[in-house]
Protein backbone atom coordinates (compact mmCIF):
# COMPACT_ATOMS: atom_id res chain seq x y z
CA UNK A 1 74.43 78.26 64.84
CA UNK A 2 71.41 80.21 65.62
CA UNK A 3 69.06 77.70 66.19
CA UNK A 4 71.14 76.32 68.71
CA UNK A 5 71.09 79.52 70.69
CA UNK A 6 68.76 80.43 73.46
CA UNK A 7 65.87 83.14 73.57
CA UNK A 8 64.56 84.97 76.36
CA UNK A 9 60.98 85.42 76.28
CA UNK A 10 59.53 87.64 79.42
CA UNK A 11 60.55 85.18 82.50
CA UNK A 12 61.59 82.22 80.57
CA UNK A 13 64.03 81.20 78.63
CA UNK A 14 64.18 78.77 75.74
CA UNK A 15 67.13 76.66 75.21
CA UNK A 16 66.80 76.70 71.38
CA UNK A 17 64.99 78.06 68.56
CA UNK A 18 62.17 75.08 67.70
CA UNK A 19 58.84 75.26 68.19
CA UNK A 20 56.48 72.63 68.19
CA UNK A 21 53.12 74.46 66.87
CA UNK A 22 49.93 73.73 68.00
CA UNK A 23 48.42 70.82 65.59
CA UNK A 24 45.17 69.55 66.77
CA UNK A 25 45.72 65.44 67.67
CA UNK A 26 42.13 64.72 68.06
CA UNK A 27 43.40 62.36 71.10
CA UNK A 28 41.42 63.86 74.09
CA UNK A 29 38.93 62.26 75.80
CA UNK A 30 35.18 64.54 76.11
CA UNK A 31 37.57 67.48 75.81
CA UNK A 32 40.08 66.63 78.64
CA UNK A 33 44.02 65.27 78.43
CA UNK A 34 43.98 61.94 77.92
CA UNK A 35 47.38 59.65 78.57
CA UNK A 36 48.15 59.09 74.65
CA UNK A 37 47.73 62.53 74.47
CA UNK A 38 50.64 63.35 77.39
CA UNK A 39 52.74 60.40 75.63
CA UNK A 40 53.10 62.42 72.08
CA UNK A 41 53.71 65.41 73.82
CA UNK A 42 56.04 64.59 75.96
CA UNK A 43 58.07 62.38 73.24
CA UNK A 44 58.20 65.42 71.34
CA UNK A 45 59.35 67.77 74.32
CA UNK A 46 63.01 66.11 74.63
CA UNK A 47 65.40 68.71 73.02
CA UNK A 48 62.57 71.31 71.91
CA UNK A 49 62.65 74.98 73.24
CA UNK A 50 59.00 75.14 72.93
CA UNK A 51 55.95 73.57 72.89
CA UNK A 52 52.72 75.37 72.35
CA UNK A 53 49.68 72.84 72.73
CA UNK A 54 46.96 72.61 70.13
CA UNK A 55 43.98 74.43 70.32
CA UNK A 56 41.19 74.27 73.51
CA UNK A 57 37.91 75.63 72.79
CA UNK A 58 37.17 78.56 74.85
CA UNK A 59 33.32 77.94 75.08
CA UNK A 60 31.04 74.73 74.00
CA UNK A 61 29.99 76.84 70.95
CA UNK A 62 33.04 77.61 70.19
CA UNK A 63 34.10 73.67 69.14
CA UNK A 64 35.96 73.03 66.19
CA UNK A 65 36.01 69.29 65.79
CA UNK A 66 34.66 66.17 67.88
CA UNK A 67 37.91 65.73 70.05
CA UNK A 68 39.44 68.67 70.34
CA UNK A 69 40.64 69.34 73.76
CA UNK A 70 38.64 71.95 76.10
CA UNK A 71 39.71 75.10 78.31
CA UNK A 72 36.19 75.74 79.10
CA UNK A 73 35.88 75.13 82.85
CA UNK A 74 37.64 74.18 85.78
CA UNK A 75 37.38 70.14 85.07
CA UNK A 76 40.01 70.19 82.75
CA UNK A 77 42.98 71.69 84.85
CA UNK A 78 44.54 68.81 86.30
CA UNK A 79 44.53 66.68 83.00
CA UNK A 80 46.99 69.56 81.29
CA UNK A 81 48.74 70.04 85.20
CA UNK A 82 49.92 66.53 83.97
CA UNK A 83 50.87 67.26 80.67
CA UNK A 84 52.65 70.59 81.52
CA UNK A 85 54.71 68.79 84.25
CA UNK A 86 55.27 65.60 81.31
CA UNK A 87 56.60 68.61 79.08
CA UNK A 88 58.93 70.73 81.79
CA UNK A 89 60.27 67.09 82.71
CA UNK A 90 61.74 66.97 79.20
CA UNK A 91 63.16 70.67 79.77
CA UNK A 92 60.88 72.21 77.43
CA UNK A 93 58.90 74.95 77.97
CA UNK A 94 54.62 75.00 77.47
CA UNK A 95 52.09 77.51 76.02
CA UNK A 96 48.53 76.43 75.48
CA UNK A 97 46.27 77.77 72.66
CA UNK A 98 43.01 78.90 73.25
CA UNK A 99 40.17 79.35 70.19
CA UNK A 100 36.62 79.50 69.43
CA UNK A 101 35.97 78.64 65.82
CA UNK A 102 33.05 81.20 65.19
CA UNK A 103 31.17 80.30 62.18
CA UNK A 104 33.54 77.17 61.74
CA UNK A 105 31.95 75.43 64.95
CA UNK A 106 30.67 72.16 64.76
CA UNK A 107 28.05 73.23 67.41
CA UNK A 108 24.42 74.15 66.52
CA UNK A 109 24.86 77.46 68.79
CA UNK A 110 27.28 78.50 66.21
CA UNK A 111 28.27 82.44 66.48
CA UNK A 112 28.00 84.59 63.56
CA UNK A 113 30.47 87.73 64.18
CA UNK A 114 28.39 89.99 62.12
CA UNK A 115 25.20 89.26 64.17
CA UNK A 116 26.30 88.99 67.57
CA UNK A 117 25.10 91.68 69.89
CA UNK A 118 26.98 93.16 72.98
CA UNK A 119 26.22 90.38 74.99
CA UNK A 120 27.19 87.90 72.78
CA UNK A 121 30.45 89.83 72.43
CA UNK A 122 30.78 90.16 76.18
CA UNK A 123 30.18 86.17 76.93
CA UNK A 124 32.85 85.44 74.05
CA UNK A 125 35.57 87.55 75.55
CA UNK A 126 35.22 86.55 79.05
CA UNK A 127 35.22 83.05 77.82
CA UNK A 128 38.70 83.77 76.27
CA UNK A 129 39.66 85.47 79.35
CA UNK A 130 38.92 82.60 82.06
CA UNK A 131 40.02 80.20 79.51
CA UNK A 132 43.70 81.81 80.03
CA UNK A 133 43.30 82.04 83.83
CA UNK A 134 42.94 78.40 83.87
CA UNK A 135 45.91 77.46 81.36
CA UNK A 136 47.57 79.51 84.29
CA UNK A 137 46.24 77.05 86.87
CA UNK A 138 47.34 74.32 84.70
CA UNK A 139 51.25 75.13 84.67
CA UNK A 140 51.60 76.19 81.57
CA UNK A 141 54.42 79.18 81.08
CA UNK A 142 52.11 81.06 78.57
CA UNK A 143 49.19 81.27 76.23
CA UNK A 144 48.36 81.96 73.07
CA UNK A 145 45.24 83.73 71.59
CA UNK A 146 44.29 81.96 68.10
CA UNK A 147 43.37 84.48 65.53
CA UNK A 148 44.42 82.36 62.59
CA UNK A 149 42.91 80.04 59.89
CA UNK A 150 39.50 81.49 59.68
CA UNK A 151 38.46 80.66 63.37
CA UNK A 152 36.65 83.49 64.90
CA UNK A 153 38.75 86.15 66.05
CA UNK A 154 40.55 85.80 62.69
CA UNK A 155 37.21 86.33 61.27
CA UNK A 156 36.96 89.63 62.99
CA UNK A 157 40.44 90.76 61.38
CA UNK A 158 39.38 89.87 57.88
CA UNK A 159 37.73 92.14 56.07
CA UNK A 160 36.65 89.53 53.80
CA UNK A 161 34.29 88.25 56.35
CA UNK A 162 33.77 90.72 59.03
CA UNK A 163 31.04 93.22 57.83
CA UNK A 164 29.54 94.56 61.37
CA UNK A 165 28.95 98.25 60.77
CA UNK A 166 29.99 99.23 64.70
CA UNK A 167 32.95 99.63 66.91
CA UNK A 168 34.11 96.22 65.80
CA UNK A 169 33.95 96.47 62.01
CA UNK A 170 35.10 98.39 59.40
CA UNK A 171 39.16 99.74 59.59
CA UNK A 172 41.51 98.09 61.26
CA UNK A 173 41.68 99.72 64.50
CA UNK A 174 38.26 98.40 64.70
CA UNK A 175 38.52 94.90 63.73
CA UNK A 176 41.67 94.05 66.05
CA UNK A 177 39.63 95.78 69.21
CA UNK A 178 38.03 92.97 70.26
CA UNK A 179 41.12 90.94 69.81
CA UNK A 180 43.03 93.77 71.91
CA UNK A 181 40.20 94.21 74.78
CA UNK A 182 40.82 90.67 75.50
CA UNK A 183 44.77 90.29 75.71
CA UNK A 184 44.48 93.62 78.05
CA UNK A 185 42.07 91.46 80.26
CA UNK A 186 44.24 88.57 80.36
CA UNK A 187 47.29 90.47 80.94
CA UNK A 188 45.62 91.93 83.89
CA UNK A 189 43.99 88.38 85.40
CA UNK A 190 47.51 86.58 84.70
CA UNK A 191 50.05 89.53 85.68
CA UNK A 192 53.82 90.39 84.49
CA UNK A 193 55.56 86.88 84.87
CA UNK A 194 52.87 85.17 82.06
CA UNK A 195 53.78 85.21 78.47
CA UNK A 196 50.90 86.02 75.90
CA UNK A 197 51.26 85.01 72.82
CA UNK A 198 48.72 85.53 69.56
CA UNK A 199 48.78 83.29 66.54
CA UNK A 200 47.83 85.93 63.67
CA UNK A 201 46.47 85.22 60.40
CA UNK A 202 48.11 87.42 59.02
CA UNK A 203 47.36 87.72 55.08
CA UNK A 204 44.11 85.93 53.19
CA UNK A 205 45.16 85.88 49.56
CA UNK A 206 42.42 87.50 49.20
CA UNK A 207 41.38 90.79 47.17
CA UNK A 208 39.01 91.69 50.08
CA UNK A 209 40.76 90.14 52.34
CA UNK A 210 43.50 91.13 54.72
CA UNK A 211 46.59 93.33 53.57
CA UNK A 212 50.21 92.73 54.40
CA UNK A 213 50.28 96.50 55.29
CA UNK A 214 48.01 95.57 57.85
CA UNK A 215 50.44 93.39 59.91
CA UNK A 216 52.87 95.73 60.94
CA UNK A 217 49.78 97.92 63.05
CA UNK A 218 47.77 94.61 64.14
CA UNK A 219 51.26 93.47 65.40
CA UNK A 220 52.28 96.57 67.40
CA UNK A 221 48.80 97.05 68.76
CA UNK A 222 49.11 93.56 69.82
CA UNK A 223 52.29 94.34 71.07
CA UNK A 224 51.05 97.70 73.30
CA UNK A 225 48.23 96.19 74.52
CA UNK A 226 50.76 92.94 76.31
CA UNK A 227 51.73 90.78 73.81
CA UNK A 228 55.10 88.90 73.90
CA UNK A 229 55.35 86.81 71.10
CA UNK A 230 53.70 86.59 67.38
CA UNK A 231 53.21 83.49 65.89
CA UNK A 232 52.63 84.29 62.22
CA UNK A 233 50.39 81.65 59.88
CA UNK A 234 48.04 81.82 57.17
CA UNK A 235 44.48 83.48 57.60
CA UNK A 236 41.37 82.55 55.78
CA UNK A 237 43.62 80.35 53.21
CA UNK A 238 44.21 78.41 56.99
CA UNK A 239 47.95 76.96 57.43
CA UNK A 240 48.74 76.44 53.87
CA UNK A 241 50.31 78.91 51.53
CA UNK A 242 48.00 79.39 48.26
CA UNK A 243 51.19 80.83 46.03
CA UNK A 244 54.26 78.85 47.66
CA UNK A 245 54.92 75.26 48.77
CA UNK A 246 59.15 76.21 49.92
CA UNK A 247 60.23 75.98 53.20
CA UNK A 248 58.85 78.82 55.33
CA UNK A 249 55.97 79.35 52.97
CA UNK A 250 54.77 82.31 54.92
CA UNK A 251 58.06 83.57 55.44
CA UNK A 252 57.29 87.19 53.67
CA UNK A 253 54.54 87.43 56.11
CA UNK A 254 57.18 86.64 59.24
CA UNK A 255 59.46 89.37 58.37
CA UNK A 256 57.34 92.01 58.10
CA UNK A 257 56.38 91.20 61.67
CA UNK A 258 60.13 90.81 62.22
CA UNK A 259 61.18 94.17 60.76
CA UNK A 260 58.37 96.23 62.63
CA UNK A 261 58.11 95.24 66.29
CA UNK A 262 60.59 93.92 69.26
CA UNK A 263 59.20 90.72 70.58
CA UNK A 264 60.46 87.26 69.13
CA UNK A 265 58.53 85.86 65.67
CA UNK A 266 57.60 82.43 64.80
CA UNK A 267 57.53 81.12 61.24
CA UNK A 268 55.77 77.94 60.55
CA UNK A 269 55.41 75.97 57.23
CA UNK A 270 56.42 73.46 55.46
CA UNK A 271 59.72 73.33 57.22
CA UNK A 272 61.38 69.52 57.20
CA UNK A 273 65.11 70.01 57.32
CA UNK A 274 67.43 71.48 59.64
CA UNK A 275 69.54 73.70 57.08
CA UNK A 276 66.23 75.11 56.14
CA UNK A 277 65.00 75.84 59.39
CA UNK A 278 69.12 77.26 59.69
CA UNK A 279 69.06 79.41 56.71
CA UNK A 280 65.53 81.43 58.03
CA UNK A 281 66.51 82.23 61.23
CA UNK A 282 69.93 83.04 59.28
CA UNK A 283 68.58 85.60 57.19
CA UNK A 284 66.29 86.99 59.45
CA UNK A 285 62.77 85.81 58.82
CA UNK A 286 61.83 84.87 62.42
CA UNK A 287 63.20 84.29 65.78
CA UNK A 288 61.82 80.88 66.25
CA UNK A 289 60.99 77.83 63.69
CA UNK A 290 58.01 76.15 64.24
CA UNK A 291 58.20 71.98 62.33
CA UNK A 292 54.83 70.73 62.04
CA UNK A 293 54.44 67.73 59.85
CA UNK A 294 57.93 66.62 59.93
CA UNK A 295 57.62 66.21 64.08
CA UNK A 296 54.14 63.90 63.18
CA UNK A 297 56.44 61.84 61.58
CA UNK A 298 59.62 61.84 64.09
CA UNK A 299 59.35 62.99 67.81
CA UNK A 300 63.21 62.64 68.16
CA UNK A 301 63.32 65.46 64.89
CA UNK A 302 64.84 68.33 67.53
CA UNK A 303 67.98 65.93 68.64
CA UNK A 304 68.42 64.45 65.51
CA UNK A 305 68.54 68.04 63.36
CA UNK A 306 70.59 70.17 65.85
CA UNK A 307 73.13 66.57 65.40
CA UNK A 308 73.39 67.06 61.76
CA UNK A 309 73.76 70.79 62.03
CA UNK A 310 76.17 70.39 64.91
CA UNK A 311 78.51 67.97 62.93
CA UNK A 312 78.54 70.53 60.15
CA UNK A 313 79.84 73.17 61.94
């Protein structure tokens, strides 16, 4: 039984193959942990390998909704040094998710990618970068860089809505360097024994929009420039599928990440039962299952589907 099995990720290593992805609670109090917050979390960490955090908001500008939690100064370390510690007290292991939402902000300083100048480039990717130092501070065993779902360093890989006529736009190469000149930063700030992570949008469904040849380079770029783990979702069409509603939905996507680099995958969508979550790490579509919705629903879904999968076998 695969998912079952453990997976060694850089200095960690995960008892078992589920994920809990990031899904944004809206529980946190003026962006900081609150205690209903720590409760779900920590509910949900009993029996899960991994638990990556929903998304913090790098910058004020950079806020998606009303509640989302924040990574934007110092304030808000020991609120998530609580919630790490409520997570590793379950024997799970914690990355946090950092964003900034671009032109999807709710703020009225809203960035436009294709009109920012080289300042406005320079405060968004230090941003990023202390944001991860203090996820660092806070305990957590990794972070992840969110360039999914049409936030703003997903807007940068899309063709479809990046349009900058500079170092940053146009081909690929160019559209993944900002992405890139931050994980280098971060790698250096955090060191060797941190795991960076990047959730990639990695197709649109779009004729102008991303192309599934493009995943295999973003990937190992990612992957060169200290990655250790791709989490693989939907881009501009967000976490939904536009052509499939099975189990795995974006499971095409997933393997050719799989099939072109050497760091562990995550596939996540629309995955509710164990046998499915079985059968794709089975055949190869990922290393690791993330279960969204279903663990909404049931924070005891880890025990109870490696049970049923256990009494099978």
């Amino acid at each position: 039984m695969i998912i079952d099995s453990p997976l060694k990720i850089r200095n960690i290593t995960l008892s078992n193959r589920i994920v809990l992805p990031p899904m944004a609670r809206e529980l946190s109090e003026e962006g900081k942990v609150s205690d209903e917050l720590i409760d779900y979390y920590q509910k949900r960490a009993d029996g899960t390998g991994l638990i990556i955090v929903e998304h913090s908001y790098v910058s004020p500008e950079g806020i998606a909704s009303k509640r989302q939690l924040s990574m934007a100064d110092d304030s808000v370390i020991d609120g998530f040094k609580k919630l790490t510690d409520a997570i590793h007290a379950q024997g799970s292991f914690a990355i946090a998710q950092i964003s900034h939402a671009g032109f999807e902000s709710m703020s009225e300083d809203k960035l436009n990618l294709n009109e920012m100048t080289p300042e406005d480039m320079d405060e968004v990717r230090n941003a990023f970068i202390e944001a991860a130092v203090r996820t660092q501070k806070a305990g957590f065993d990794g972070v992840e860089i969110h360039s999914a779902h049409g936030y703003f360093l997903n807007q940068f890989y899309s063709p479809y809505t990046n349009k900058r006529t500079d170092e940053y736009g146009g081909d690929l190469e160019n559209r993944i360097r900002l992405h890139n000149e931050i994980i280098r930063e971060v790698r250096d700030r955090v060191g060797e024994d941190y795991i960076i992570a990047i959730r990639l949008g990695a197709y649109d469904y779009l004729d102008d929009g991303s192309k599934l040849e493009d995943i295999p380079i973003a990937v190992n770029s990612f992957i060169e420039n200290g990655v250790d783990l791709i989490d693989i979702s939907g881009g501009l069409c967000r976490y939904r599928s536009p052509v499939s509603k099975e189990p795995g939905y974006f499971k095409e996507l997933s393997k050719i990440a799989k099939e072109s680099c050497d760091v562990p995958v995550i596939l996540t969508g629309g995955v509710k039962k164990a046998k499915d979550a079985e059968r794709l790490l089975e055949e190869e579509y990922c290393d690791l299952i993330g279960i969204g919705r279903a663990f909404l629903m049931d924070a005891e879904w880890s025990k109870k589907a490696l049970y049923k999968l256990r009494k099978i076998e």
